[in-house]
Protein backbone atom coordinates (compact mmCIF):
# COMPACT_ATOMS: atom_id res chain seq x y z
CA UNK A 1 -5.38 3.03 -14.87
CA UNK A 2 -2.26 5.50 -15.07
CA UNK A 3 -3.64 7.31 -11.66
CA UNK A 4 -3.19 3.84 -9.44
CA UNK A 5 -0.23 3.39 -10.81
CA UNK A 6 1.97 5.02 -7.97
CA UNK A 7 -0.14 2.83 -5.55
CA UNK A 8 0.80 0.07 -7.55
CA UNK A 9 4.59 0.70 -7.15
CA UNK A 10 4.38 2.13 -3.17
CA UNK A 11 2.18 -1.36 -2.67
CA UNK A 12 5.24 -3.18 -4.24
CA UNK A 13 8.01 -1.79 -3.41
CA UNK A 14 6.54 -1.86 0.64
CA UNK A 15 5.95 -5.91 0.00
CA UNK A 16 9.97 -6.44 -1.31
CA UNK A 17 11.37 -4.32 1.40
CA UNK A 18 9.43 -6.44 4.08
CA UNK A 19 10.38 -9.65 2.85
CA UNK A 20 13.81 -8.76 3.06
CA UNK A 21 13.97 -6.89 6.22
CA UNK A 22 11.50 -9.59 8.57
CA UNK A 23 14.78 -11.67 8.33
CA UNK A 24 16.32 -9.34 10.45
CA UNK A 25 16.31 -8.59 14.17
CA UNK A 26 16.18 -5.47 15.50
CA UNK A 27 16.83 -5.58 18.84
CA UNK A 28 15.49 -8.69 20.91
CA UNK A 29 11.87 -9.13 19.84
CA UNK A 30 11.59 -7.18 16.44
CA UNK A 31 12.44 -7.45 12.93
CA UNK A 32 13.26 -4.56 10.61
CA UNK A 33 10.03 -5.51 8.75
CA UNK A 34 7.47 -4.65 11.52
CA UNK A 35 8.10 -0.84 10.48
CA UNK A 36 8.08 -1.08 6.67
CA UNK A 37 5.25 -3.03 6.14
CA UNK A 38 2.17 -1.48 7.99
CA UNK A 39 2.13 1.59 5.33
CA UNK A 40 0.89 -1.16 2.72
CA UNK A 41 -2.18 -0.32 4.93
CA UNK A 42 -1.79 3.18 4.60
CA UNK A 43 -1.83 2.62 0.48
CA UNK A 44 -4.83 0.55 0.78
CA UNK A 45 -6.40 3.22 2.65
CA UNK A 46 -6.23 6.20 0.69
CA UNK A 47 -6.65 4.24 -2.23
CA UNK A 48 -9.78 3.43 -1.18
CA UNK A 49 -10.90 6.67 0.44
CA UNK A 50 -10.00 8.20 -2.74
CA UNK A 51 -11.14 6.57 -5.60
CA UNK A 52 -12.88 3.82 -4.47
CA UNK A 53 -13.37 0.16 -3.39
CA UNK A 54 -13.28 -1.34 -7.19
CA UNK A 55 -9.49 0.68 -7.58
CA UNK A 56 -8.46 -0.05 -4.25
CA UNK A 57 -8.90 -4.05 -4.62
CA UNK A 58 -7.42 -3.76 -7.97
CA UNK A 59 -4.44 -1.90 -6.56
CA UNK A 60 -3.79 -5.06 -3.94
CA UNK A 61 -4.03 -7.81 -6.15
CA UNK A 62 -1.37 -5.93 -8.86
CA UNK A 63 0.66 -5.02 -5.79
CA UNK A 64 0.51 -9.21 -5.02
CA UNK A 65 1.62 -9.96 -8.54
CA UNK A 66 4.58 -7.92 -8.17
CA UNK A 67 5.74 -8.46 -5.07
CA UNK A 68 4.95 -12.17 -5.35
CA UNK A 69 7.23 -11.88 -8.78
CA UNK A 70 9.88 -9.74 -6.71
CA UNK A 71 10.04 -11.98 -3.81
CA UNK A 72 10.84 -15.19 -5.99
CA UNK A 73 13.52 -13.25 -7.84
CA UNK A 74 14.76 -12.97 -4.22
CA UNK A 75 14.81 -16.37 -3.53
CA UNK A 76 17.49 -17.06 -6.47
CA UNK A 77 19.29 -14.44 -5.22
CA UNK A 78 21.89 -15.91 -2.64
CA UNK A 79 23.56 -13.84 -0.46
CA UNK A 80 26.90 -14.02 2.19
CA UNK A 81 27.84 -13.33 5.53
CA UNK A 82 28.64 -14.83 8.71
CA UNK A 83 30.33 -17.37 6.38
CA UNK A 84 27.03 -18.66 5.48
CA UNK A 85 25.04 -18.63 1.68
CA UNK A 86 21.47 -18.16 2.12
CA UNK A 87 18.82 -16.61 -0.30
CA UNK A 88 17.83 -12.98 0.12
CA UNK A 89 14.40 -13.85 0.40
CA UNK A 90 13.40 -17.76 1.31
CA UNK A 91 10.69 -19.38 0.07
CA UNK A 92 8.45 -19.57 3.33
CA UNK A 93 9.09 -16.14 3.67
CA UNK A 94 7.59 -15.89 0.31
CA UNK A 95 4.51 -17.79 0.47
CA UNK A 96 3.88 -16.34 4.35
CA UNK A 97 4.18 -13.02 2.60
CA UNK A 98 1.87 -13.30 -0.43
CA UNK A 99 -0.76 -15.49 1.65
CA UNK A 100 -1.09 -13.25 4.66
CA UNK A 101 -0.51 -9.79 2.10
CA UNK A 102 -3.39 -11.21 0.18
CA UNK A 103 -5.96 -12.13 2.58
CA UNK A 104 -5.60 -9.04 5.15
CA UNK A 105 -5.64 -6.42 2.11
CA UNK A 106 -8.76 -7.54 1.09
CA UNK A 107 -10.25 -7.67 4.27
CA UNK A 108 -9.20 -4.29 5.20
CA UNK A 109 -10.49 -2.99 1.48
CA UNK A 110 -13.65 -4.72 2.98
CA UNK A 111 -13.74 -3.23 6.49
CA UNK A 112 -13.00 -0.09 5.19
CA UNK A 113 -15.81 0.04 2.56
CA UNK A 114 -18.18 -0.87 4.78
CA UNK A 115 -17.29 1.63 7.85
CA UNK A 116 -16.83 4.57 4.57
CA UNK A 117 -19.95 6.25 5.66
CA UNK A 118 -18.77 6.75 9.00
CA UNK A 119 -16.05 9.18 10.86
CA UNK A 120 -13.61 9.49 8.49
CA UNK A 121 -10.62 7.98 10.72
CA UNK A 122 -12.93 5.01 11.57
CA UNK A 123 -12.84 3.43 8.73
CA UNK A 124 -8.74 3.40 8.19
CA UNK A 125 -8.23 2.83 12.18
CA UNK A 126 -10.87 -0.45 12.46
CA UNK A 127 -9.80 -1.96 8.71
CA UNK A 128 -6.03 -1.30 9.55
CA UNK A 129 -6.28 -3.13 12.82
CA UNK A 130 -8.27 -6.24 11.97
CA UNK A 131 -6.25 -6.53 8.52
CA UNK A 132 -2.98 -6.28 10.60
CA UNK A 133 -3.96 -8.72 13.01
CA UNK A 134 -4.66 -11.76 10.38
CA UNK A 135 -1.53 -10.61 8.57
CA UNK A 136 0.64 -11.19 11.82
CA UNK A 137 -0.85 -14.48 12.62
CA UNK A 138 -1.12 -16.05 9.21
CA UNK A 139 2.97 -14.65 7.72
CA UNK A 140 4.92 -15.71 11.20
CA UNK A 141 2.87 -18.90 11.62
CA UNK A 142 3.66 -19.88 7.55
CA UNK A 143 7.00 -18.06 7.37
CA UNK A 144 8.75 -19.98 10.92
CA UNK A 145 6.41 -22.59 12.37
CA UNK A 146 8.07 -25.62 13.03
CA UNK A 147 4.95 -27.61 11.96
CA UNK A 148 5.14 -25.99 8.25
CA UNK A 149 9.10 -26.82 8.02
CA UNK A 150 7.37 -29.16 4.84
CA UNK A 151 7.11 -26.36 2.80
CA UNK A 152 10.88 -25.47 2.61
CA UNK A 153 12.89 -28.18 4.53
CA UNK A 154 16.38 -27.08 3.56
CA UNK A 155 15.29 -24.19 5.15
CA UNK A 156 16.77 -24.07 8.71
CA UNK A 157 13.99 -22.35 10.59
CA UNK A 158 15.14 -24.08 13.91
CA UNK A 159 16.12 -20.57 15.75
CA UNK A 160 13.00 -19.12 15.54
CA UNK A 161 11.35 -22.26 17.64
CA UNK A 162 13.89 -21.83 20.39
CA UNK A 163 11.63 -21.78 23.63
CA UNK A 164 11.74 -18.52 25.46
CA UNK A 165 9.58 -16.21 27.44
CA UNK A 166 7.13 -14.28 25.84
CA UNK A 167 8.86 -10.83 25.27
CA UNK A 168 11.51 -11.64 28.08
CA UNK A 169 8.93 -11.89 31.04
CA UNK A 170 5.67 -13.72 29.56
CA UNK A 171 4.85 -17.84 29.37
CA UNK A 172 7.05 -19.85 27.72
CA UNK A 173 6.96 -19.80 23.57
CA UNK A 174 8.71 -20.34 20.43
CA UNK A 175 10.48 -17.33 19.55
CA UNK A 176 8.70 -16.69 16.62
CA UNK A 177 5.53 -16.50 18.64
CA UNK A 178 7.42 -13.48 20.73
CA UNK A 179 8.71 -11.88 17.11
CA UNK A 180 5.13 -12.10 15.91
CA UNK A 181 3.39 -10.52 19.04
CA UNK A 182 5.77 -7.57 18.96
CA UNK A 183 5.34 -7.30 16.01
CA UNK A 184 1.66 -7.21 16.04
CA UNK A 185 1.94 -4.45 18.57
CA UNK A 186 4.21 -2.35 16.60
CA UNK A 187 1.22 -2.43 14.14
CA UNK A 188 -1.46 -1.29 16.52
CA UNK A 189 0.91 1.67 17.23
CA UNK A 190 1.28 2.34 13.41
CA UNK A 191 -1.94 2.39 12.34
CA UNK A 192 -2.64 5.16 14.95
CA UNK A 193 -0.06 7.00 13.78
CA UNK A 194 -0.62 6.19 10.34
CA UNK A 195 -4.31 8.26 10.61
CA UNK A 196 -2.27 12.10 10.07
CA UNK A 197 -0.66 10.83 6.88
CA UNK A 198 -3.51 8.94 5.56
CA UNK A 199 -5.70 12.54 6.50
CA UNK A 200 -2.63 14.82 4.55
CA UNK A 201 -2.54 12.67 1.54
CA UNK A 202 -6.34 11.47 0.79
CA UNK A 203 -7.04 15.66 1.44
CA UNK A 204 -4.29 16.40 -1.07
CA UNK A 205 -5.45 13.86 -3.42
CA UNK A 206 -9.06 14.75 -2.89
CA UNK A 207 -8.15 18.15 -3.97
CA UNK A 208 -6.66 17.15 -7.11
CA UNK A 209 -9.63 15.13 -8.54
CA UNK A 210 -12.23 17.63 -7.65
């Protein structure tokens, strides 16, 4: 168990950071989180290339427990600024976190096992897409949906349903709908260029346990 360990801690430590940093724009159409949280992929990955399906699944659902346990320490947390109080991680974000982390891990640890036999960078590229895809949909639709505002109503989700077009030149949306398609397509581009690390660390790793 001591050997998944580190994935344990990368898987966690990737799931905090992105709770945190989706709650914050950068630029127009992204969040900080869209570039943290695809190499939770990248762990999932090598952990299964490396020592197997069984270990890789086993490494998700610890990572879930502690990053579900991290993120609701964040949400007692409050923080200031703009002279407003508001918790460093809110419970939508939370539950849009854990649900979509949860459900497109496994499916890539799926994916993956299933394409194993194959070209080695087909299995990471086709898993990594499909898993980032539901993750995408199913976080910004739970996390800022206007329809979900049941799940947290004192949270004050009302700027992310602001009605703009897509990306600046697209139909009409809800902002959040924008944030999550660029998102989504900051993830495409990651898990191509995610394919040279994932190569350099399951051939170092290889090398170790041979």
């Amino acid at each position: 168990m001591n050997k998944y360990l580190p994935g344990i801690f990368a898987m966690a430590a990737v799931v905090v950071a992105s709770n945190i940093l989706v709650q914050f724009l950068y630029g127009q159409w992204l969040t900080w989180g869209a570039f943290t949280y695809p190499i939770a992929f990248l762990v999932t990955d090598v952990m299964n290339r490396v020592y197997g399906v069984g270990p890789a699944r086993r490494v998700v659902v610890a990572g879930f427990i502690v990053g579900v346990i991290c993120s609701l320490i964040g949400t007692q947390i409050m923080l200031q600024g703009d002279g407003y109080t508001y918790p460093a991680v809110t419970l939508r974000v939370a539950i849009g976190s854990g649900t979509a982390f949860l459900v497109a891990q496994l499916t890539d640890v799926a994916i993956f096992n299933r394409l194993r036999e194959g070209a080695w960078w087909r299995a990471p590229l086709a898993s990594t897409l499909i898993g980032s895809s539901l993750d995408t949909a199913i976080f910004f639709t739970i996390a800022f949906s206007g329809a979900l505002t049941f799940i947290e109503p004192v949270n004050d989700v009302s700027w992310a349903g602001e009605m703009l077009p897509m990306l600046g030149a697209g139909p009409v949306a809800p902002l959040w709908v924008s944030l999550g398609f660029a998102d989504w397509l900051v993830k495409l581009s990651l898990a191509l260029l995610a394919l040279v690390p994932f190569r350099i660390i399951v051939g170092s790793l290889t090398a170790r346990t041979t």
